[in-house]
C-alpha atoms as a PDB file:
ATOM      1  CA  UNK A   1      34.126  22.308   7.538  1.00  0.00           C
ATOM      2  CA  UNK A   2      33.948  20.022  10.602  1.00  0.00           C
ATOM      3  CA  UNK A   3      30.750  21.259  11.585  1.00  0.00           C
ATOM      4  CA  UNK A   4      29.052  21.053   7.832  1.00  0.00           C
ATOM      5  CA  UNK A   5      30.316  17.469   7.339  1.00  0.00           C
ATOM      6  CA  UNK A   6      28.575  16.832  10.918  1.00  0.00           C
ATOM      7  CA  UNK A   7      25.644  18.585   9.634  1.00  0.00           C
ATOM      8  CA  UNK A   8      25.566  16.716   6.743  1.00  0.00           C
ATOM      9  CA  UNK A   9      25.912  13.150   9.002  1.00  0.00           C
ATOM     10  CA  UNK A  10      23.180  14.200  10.566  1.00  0.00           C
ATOM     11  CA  UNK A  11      20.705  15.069   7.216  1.00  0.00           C
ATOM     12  CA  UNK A  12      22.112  11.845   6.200  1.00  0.00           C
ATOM     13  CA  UNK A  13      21.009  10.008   9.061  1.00  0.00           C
ATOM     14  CA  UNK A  14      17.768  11.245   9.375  1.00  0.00           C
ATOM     15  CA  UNK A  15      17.483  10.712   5.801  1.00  0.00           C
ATOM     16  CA  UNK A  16      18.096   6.789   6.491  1.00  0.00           C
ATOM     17  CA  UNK A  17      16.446   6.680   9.813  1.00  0.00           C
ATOM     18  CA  UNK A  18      13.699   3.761   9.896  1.00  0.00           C
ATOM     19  CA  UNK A  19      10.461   3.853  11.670  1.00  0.00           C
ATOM     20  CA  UNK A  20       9.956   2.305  14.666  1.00  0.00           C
ATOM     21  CA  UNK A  21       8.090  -0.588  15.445  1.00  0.00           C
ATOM     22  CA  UNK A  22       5.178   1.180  16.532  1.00  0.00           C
ATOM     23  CA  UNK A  23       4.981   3.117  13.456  1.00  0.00           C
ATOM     24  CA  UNK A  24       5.521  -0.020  11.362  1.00  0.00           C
ATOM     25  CA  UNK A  25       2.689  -1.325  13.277  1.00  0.00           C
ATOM     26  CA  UNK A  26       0.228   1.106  12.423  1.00  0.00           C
ATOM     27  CA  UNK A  27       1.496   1.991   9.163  1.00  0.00           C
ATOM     28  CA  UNK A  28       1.056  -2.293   8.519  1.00  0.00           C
ATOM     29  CA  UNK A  29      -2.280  -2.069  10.165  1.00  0.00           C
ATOM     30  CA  UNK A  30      -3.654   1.061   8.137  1.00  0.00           C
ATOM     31  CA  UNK A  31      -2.703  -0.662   4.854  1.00  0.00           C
ATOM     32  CA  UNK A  32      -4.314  -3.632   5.919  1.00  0.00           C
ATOM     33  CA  UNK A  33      -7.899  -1.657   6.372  1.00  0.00           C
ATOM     34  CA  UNK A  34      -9.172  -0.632   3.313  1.00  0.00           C
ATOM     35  CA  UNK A  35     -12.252   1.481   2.946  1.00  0.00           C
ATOM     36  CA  UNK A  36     -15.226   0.297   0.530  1.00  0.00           C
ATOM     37  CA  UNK A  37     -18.869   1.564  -0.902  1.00  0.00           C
ATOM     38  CA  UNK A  38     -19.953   1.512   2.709  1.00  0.00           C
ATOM     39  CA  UNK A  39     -17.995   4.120   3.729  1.00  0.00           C
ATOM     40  CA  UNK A  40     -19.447   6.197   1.073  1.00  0.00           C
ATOM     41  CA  UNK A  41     -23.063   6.933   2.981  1.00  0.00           C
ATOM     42  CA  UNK A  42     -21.757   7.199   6.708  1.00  0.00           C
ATOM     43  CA  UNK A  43     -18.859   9.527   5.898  1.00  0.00           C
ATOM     44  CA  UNK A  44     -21.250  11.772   3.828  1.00  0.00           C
ATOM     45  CA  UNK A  45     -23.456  11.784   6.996  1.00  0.00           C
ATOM     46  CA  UNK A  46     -20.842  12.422   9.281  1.00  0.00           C
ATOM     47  CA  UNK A  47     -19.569  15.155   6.905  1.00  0.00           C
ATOM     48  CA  UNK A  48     -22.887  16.767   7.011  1.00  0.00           C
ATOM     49  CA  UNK A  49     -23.465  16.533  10.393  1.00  0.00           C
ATOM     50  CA  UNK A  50     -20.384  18.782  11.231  1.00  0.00           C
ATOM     51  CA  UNK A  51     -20.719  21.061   8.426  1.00  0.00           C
ATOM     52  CA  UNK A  52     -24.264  22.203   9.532  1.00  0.00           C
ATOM     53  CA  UNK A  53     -22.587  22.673  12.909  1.00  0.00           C
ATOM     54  CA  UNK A  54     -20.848  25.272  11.329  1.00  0.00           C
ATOM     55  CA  UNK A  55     -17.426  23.604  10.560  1.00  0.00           C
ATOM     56  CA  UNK A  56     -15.705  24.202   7.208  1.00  0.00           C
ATOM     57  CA  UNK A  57     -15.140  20.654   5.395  1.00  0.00           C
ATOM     58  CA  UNK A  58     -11.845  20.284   6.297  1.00  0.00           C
ATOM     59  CA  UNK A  59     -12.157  21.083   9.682  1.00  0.00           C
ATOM     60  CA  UNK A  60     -14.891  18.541   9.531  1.00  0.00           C
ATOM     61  CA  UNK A  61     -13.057  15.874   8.340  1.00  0.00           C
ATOM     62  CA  UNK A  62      -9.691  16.716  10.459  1.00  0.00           C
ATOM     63  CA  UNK A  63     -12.531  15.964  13.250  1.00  0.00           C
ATOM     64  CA  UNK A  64     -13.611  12.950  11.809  1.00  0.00           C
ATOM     65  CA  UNK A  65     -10.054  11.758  11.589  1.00  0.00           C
ATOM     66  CA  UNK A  66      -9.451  12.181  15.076  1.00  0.00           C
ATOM     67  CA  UNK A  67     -13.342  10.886  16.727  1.00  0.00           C
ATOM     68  CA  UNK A  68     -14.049   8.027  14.383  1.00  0.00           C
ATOM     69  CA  UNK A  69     -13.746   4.507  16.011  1.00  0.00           C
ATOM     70  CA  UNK A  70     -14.573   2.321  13.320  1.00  0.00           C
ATOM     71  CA  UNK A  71     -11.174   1.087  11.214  1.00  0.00           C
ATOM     72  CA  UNK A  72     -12.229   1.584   7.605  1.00  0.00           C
ATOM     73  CA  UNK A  73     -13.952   4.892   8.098  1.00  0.00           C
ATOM     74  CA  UNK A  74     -11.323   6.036  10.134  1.00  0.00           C
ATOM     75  CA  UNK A  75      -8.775   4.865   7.914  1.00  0.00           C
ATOM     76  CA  UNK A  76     -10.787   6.909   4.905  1.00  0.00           C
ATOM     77  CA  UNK A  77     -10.632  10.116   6.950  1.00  0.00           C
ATOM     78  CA  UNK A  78      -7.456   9.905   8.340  1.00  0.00           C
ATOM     79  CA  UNK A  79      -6.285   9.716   4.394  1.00  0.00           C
ATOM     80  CA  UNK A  80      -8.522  12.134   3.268  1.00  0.00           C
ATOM     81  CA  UNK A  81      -7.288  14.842   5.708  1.00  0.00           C
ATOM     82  CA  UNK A  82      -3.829  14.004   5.091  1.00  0.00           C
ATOM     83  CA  UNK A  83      -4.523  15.166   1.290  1.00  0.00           C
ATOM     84  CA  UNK A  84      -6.849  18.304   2.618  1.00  0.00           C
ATOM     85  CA  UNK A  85      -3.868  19.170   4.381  1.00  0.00           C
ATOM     86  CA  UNK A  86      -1.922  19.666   1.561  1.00  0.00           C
ATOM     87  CA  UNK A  87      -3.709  22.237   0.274  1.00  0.00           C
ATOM     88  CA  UNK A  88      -5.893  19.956  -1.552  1.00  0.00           C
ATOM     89  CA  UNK A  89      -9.946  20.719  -2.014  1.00  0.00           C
ATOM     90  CA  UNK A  90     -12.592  18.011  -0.371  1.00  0.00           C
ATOM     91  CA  UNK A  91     -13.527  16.982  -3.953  1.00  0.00           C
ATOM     92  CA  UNK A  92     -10.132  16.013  -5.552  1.00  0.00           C
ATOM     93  CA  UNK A  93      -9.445  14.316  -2.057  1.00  0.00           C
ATOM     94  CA  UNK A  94     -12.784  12.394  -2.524  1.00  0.00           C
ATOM     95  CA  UNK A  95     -11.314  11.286  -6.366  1.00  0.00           C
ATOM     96  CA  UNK A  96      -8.191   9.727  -5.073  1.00  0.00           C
ATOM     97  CA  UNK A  97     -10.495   6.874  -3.185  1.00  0.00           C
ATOM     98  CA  UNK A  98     -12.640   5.999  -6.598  1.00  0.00           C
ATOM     99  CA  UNK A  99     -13.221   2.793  -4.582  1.00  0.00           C
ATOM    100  CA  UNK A 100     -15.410   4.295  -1.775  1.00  0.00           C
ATOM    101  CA  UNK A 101     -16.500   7.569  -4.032  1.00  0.00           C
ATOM    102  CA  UNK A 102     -17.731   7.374  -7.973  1.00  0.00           C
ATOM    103  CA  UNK A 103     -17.071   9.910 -10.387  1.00  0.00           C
ATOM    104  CA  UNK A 104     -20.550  11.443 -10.094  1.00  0.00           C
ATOM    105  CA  UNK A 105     -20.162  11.963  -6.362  1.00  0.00           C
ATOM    106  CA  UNK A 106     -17.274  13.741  -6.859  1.00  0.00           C
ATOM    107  CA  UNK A 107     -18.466  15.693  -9.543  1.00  0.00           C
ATOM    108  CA  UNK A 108     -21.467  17.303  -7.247  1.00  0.00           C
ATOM    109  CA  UNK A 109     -19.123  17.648  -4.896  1.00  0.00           C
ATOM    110  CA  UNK A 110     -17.092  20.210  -6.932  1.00  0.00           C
ATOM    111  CA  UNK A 111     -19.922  21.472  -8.249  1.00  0.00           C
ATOM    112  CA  UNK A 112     -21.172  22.670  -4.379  1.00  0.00           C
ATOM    113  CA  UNK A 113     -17.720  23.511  -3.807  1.00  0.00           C
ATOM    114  CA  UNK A 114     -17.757  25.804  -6.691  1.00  0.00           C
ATOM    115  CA  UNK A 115     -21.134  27.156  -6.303  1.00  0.00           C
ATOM    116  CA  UNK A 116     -20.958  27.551  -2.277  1.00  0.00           C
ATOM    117  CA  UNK A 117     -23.640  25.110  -1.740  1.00  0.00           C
ATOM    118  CA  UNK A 118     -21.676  22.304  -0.527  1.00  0.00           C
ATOM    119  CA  UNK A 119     -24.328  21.200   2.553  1.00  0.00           C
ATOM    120  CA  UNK A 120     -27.277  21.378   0.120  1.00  0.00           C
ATOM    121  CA  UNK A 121     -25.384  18.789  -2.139  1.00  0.00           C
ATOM    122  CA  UNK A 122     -24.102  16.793   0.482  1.00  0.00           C
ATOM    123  CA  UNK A 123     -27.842  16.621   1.715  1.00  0.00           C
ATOM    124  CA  UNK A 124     -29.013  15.702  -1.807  1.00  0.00           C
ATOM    125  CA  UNK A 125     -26.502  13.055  -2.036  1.00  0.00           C
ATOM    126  CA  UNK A 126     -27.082  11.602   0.984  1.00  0.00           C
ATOM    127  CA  UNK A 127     -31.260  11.047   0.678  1.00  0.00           C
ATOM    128  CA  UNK A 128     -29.992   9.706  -2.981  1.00  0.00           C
ATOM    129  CA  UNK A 129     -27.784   6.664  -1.847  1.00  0.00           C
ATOM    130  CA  UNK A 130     -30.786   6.228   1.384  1.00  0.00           C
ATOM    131  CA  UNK A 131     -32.938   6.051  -1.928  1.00  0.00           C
ATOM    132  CA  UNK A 132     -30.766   3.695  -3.226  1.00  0.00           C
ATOM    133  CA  UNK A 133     -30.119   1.343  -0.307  1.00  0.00           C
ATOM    134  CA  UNK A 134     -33.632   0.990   0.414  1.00  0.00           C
ATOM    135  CA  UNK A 135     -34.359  -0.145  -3.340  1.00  0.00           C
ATOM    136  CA  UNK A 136     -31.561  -2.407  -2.852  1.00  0.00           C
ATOM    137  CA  UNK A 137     -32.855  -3.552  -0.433  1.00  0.00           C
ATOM    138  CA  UNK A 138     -36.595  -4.114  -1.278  1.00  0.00           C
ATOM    139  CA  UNK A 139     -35.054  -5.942  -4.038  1.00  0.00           C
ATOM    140  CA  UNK A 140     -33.531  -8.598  -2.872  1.00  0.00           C
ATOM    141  CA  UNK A 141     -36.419  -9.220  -0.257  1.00  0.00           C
ATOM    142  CA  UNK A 142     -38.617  -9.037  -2.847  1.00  0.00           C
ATOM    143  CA  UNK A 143     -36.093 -11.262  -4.490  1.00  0.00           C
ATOM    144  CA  UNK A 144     -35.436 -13.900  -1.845  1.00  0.00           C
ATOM    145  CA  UNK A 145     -38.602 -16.532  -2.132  1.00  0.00           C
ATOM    146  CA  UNK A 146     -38.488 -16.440  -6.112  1.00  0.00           C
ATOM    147  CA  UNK A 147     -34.592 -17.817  -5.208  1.00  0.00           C
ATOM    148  CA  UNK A 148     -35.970 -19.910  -2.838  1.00  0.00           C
ATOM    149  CA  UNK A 149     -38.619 -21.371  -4.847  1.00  0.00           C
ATOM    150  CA  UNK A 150     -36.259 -21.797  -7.795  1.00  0.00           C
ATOM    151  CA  UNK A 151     -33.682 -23.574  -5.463  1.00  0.00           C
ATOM    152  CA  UNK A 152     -36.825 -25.925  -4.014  1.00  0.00           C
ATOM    153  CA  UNK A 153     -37.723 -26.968  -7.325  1.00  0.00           C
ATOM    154  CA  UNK A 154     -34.257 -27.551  -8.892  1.00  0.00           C
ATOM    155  CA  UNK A 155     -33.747 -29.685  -6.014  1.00  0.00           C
ATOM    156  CA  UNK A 156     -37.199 -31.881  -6.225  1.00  0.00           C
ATOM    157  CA  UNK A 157     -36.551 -32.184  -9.934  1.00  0.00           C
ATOM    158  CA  UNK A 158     -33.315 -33.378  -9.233  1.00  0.00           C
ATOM    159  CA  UNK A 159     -34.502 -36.075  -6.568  1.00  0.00           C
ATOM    160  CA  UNK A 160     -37.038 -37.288  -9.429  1.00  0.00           C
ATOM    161  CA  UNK A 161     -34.303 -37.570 -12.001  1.00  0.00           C
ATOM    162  CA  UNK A 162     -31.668 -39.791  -9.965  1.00  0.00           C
ATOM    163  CA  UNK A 163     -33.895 -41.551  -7.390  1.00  0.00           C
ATOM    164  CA  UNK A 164     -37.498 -42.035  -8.395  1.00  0.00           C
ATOM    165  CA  UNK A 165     -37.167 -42.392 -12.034  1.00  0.00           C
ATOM    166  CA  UNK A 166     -34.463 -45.022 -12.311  1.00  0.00           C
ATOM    167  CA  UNK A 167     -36.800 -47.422 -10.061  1.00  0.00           C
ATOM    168  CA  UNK A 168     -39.719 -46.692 -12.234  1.00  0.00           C
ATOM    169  CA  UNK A 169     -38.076 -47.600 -14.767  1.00  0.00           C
ATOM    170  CA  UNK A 170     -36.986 -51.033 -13.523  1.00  0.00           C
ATOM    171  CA  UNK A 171     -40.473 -51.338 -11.890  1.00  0.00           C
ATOM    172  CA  UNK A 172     -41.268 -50.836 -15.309  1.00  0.00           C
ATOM    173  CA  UNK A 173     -39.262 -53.120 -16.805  1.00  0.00           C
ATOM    174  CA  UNK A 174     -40.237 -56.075 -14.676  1.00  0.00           C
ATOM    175  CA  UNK A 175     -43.675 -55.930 -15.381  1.00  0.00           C
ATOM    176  CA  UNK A 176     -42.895 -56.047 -19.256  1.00  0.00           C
ATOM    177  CA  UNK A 177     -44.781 -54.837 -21.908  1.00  0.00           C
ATOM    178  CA  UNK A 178     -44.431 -51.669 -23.778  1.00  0.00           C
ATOM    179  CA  UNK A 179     -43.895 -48.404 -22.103  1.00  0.00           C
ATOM    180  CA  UNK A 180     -45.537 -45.614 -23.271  1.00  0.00           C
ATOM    181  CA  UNK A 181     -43.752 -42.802 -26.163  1.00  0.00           C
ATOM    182  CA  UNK A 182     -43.990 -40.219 -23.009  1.00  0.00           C
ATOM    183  CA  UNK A 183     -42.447 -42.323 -20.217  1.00  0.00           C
ATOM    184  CA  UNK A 184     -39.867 -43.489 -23.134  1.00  0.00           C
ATOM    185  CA  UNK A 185     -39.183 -39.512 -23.558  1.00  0.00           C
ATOM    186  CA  UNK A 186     -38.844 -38.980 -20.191  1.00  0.00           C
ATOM    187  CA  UNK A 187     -36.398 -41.710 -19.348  1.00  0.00           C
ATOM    188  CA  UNK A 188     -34.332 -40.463 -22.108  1.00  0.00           C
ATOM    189  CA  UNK A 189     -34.010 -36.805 -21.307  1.00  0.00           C
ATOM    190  CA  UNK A 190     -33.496 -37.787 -17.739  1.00  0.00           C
ATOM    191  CA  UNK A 191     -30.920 -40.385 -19.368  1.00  0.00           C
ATOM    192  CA  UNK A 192     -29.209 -37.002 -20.865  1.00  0.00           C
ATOM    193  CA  UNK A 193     -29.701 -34.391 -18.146  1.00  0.00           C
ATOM    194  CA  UNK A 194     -28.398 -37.225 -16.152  1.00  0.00           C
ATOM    195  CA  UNK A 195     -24.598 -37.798 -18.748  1.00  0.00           C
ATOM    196  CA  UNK A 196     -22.121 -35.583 -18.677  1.00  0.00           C
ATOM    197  CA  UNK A 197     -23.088 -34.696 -22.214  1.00  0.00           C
ATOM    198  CA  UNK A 198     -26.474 -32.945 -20.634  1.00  0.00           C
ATOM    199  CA  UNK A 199     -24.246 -31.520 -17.773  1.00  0.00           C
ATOM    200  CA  UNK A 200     -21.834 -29.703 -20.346  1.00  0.00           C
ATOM    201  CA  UNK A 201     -24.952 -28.487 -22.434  1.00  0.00           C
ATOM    202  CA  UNK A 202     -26.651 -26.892 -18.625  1.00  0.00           C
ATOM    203  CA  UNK A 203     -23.374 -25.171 -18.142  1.00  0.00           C
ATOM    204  CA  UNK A 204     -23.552 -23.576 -21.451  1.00  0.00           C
ATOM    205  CA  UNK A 205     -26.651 -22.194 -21.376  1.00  0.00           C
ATOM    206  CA  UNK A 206     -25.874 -21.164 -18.256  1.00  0.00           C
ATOM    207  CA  UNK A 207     -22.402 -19.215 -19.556  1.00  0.00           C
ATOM    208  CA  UNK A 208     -23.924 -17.605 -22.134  1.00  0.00           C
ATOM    209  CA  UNK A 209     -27.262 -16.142 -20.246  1.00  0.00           C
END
């Protein structure tokens, strides 16, 4: 009985033990990396890399785990081969990061799993989301001097509005007479863009574009 209640001290213990500090450390600094879209494209090419060396996918990403340098990738295959390990497939470990992979990359995922022709699909996948980054990116360069433009003129039509018009107005003013209906229509919606009325009106047109 002495040397079950000892036993039992002992399951108890281990049971209560905490982790070191080292192992708070990295446990605190894995949490604090968290994996995004980017990871999505360089772990697929990674993945595929290995797996046309001749590597099954979870010997692939067990590698991956173990070589990768950068801290959210790493982090992203360290966790993925901790779930491979369990006896889980590559495409339900993909669905527990929906963050990094969407539902349709998982889904072609299980679908090559299912079929056997997981490299094709990785391949596919892969010169999809190049497609896609390269559109994104022609996009916004293609993008970036309408922007500009847009930001040049707000800001020259906002220099008119508070500095030039208010002295041509009391230039205006001074050398009397009658001002025309168009420079009366000006002053006044400059008068209005210019209130806090005209500021509130902007924002709502803005809120509900």
């Amino acid at each position: 009985t002495e040397l079950a209640a000892a036993a039992a001290g002992k399951k108890g213990a281990a049971k209560t033990a905490k982790p070191s500090a080292a192992e708070a450390r990295v446990a605190r600094r894995a949490a604090a990396v968290v994996p995004g879209k980017k990871e999505c494209l360089a772990f697929l090419e990674s993945l595929f890399d290995l797996m046309t060396s001749g590597l099954s996918a979870g010997e692939a990403v067990r590698l991956l785990s173990v070589r990768i340098k950068e801290p959210r990738l790493r982090s992203l295959c360290a966790g993925l081969w901790e779930r491979i390990s369990e006896g889980a497939p590559l495409s339900r470990a993909l669905g527990s990061y929906p963050e990094v992979f969407d539902s349709a990359t998982v889904n072609l995922i299980q679908a090559g799993e299912a079929t056997g022709s997981l490299n094709d699909t990785l391949a596919r996948l892969i010169q999809h989301l190049i497609e896609q980054r390269e559109l994104r990116s022609q996009l916004m360069s293609a993008l970036a001097y309408p922007v500009f433009m847009v930001f040049v003129s707000g800001g020259v039509i906002l220099f008119f509005l508070t500095f030039l018009l208010p002295r041509l107005q009391t230039l205006l003013s001074s050398l009397g007479g009658k001002m025309p209906t168009s420079t009366k229509l000006l002053i006044g919606a400059s008068n209005f863009a210019l209130s806090i009325w005209g500021i509130m009106a902007v924002v709502a047109v803005v809120i509900s574009i």
